[in-house]
Protein backbone atom coordinates (compact mmCIF):
# COMPACT_ATOMS: atom_id res chain seq x y z
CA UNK A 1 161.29 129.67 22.80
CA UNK A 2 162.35 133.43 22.20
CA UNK A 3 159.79 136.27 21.98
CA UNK A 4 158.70 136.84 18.31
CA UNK A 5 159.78 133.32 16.78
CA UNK A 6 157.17 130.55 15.09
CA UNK A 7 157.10 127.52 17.38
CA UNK A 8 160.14 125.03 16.28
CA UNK A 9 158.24 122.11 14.37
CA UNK A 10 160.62 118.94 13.27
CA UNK A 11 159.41 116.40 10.10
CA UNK A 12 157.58 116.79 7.85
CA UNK A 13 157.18 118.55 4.57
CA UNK A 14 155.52 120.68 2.72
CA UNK A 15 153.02 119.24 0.53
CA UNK A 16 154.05 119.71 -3.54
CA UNK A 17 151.70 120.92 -6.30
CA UNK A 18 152.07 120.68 -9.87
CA UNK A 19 154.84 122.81 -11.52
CA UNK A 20 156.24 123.53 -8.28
CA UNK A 21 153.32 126.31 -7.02
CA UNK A 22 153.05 127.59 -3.83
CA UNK A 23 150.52 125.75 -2.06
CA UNK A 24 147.19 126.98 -0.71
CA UNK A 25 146.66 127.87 2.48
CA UNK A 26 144.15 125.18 2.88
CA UNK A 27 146.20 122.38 0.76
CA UNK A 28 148.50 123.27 4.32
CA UNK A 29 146.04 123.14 6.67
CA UNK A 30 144.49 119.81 5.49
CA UNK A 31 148.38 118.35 5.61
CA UNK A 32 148.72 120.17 8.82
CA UNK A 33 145.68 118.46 9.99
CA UNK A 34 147.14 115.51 8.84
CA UNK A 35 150.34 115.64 11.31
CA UNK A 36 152.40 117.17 8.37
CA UNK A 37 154.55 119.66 10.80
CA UNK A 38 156.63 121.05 7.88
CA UNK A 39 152.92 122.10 6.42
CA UNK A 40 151.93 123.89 9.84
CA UNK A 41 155.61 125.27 10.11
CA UNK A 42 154.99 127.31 6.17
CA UNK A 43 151.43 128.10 7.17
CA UNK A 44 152.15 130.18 10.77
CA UNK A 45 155.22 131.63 8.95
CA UNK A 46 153.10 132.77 6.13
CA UNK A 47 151.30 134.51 8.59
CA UNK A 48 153.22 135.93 11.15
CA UNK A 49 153.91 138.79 10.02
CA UNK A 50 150.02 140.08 8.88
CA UNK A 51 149.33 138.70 12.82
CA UNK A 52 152.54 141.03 14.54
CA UNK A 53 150.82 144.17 12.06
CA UNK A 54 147.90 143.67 13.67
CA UNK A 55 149.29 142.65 17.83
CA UNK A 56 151.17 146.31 17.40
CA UNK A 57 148.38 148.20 16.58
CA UNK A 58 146.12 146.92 19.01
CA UNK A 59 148.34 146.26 21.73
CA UNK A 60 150.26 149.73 21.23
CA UNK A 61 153.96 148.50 21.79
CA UNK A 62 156.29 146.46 20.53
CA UNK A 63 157.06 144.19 23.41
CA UNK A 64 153.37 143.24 24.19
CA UNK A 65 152.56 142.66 20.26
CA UNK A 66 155.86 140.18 19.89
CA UNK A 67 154.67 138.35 23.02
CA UNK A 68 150.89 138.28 21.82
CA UNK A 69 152.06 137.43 18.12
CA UNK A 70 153.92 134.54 20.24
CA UNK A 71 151.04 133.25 22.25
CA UNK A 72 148.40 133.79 19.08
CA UNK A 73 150.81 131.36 16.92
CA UNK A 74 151.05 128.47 19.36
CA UNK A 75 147.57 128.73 20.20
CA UNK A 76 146.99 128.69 16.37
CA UNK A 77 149.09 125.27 16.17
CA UNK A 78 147.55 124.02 19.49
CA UNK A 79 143.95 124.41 18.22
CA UNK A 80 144.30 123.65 14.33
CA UNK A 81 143.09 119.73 14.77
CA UNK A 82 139.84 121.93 15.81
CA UNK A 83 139.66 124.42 12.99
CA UNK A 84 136.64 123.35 10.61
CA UNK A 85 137.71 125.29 7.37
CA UNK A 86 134.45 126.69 7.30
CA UNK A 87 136.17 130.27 7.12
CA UNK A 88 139.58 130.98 5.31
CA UNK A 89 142.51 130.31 7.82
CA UNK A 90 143.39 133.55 7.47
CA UNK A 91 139.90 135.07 9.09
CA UNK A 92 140.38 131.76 11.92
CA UNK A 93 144.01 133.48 12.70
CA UNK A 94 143.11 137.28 13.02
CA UNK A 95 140.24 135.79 15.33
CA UNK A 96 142.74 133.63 17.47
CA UNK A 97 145.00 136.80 17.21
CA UNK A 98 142.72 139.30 18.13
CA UNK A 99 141.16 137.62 21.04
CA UNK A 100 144.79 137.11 22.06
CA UNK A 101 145.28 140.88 21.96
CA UNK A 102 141.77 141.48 23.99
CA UNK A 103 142.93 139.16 26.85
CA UNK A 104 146.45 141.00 27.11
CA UNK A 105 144.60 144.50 27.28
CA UNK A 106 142.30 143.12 29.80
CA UNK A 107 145.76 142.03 31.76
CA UNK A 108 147.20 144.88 31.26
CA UNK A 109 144.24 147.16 33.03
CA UNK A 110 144.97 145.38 36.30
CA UNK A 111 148.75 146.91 36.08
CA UNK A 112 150.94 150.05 35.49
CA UNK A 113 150.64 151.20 32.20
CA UNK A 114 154.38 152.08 30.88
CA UNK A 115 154.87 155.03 28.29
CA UNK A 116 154.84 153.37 24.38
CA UNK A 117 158.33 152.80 23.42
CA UNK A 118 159.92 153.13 20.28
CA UNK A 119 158.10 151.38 17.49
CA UNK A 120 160.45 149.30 15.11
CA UNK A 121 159.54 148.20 11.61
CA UNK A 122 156.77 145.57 11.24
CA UNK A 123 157.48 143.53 8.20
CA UNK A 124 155.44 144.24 5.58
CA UNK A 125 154.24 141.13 3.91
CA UNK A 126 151.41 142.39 1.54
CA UNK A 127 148.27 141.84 3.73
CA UNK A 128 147.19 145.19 2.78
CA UNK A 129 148.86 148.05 5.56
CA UNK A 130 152.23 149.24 3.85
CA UNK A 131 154.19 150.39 7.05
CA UNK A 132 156.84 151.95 4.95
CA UNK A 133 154.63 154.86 3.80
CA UNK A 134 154.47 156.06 7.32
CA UNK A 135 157.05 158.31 9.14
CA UNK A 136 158.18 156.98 12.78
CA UNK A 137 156.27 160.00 14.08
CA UNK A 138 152.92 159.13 12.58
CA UNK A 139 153.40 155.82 13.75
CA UNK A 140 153.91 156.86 17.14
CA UNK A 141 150.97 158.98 16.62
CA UNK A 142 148.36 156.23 15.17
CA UNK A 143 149.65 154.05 18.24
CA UNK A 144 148.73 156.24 20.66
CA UNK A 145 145.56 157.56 19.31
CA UNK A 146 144.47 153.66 18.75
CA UNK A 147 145.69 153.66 22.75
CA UNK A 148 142.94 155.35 23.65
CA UNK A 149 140.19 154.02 21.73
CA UNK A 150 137.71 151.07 23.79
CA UNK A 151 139.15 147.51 22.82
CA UNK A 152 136.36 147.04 20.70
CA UNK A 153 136.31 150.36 18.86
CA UNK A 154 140.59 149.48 18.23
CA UNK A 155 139.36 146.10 16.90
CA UNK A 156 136.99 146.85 14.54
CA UNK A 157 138.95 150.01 13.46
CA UNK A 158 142.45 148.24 13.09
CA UNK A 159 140.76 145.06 11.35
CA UNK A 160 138.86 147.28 8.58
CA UNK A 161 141.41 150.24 7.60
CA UNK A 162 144.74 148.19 8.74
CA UNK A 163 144.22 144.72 8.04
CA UNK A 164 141.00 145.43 5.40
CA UNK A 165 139.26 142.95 5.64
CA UNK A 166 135.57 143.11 4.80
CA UNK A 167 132.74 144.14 7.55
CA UNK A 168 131.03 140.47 7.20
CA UNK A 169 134.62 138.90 8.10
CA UNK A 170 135.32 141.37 10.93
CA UNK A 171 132.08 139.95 12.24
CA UNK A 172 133.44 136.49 11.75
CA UNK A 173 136.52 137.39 13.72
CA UNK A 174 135.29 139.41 16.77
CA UNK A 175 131.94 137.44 16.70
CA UNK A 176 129.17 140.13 16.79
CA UNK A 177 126.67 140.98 13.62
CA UNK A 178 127.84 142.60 11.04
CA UNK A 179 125.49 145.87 12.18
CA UNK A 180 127.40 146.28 15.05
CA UNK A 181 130.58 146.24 13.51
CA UNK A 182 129.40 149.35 10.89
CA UNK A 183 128.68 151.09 14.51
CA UNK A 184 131.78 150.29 16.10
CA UNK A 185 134.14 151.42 13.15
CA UNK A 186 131.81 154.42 12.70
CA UNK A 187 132.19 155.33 16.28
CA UNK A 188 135.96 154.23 16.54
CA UNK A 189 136.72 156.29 13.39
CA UNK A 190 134.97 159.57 14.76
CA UNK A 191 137.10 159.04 17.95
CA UNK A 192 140.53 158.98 16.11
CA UNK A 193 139.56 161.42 13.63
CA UNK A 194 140.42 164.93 16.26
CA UNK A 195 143.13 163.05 17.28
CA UNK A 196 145.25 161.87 14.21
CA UNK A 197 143.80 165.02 11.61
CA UNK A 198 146.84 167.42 12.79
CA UNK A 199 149.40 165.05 12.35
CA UNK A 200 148.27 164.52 9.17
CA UNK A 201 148.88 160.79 9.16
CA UNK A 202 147.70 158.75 6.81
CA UNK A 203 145.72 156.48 8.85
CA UNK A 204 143.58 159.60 9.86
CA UNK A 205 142.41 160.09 6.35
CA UNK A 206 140.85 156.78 6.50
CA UNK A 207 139.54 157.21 10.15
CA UNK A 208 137.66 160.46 8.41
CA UNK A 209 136.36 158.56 5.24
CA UNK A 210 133.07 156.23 6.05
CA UNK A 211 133.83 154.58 3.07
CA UNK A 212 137.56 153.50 2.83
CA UNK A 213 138.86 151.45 2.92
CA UNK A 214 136.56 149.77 -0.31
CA UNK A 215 134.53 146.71 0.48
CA UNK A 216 135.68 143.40 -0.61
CA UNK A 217 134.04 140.24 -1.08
CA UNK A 218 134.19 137.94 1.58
CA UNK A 219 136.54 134.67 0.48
């Protein structure tokens, strides 16, 4: 298995709606639930590359986030006969992912921390953080003023201005109440905002503005 690639699946297929639509993310789950592995095979991919986004930002390189995005996808597969649908499967995958990420930062306090190399292109895949609109130097920049935020401050802050999703569903993923996720944005965003405002990026607007990005109802 290479670093980076969605766990090779064999058989199956992906279940067909009406008029040829794509299907649901839960239509897959169900059939991937079902032992449908061309239906688990369409949902990681759909995914991936939302999940790498989000293993770069909070583990701060490119080699770490590839080999969490690796490890968050086959423990996604691994543990979907478990997943209730009670949340979307998107909200169950930035949890798996983002505990992922937690347990690699905790590794990687107990060795040498090496200098942040340089950051190639995430995909962008519409899941709401457009990496085109930023220059390789305010990249470089947002990684390492995310580097030096607590774990829990980078969670909250990358899950709510990178990956927006709503305060009630960052509570979901990171399992705390919703109360203490307002505190830890507020807190994480007040952190970033000396370091980011004189490169001017555009991810230190947002760490400035309480209010961005705008709340969304939670699916």
């Amino acid at each position: 298995m290479t670093p980076g690639s969605v766990p090779e699946r064999s058989g199956g297929s992906v279940p067909e709606r009406s008029g040829g639509s794509v299907p649901e993310d839960m239509e897959l789950v169900r059939a991937a639930q079902g032992g449908d592995a061309g239906a688990l095979d369409t949902l990681l991919r759909r995914h991936r590359g939302r999940l790498l986004t989000l293993c770069l930002r909070l583990t701060g390189n490119s080699a770490d986030a590839d080999d969490t995005c690796q490890d968050a996808l086959v423990a996604l597969a691994r543990g979907l006969a478990r997943f209730d649908r009670r949340s979307s499967f998107a909200t169950w995958a930035y949890r798996v992912t983002t505990n992922t990420c937690l347990d690699e930062l905790r590794r990687r306090r107990r060795r040498p921390e090496p200098g942040l190399p340089e950051d190639p292109p995430v995909p962008h895949d519409g899941s709401g953080y457009d990496d085109t609109s930023e220059t390789a130097t305010s990249r470089a920049d947002i990684d390492k003023a995310l580097a030096g935020l607590p774990p829990e401050f980078r969670a909250a802050v990358v899950l709510r201005d990178l990956c927006q999703l709503s305060y009630a569903e960052i509570a979901e993923v990171v399992d705390v109440p919703v109360g203490t996720v307002r505190s830890r944005i507020a807190r994480g965003r007040a952190l970033l905002l000396p370091l980011l405002s004189e490169a001017g990026s555009a991810f230190g607007h947002a760490a400035g503005n309480p209010t961005a990005p705008a709340e969304r109802r939670t699916p």
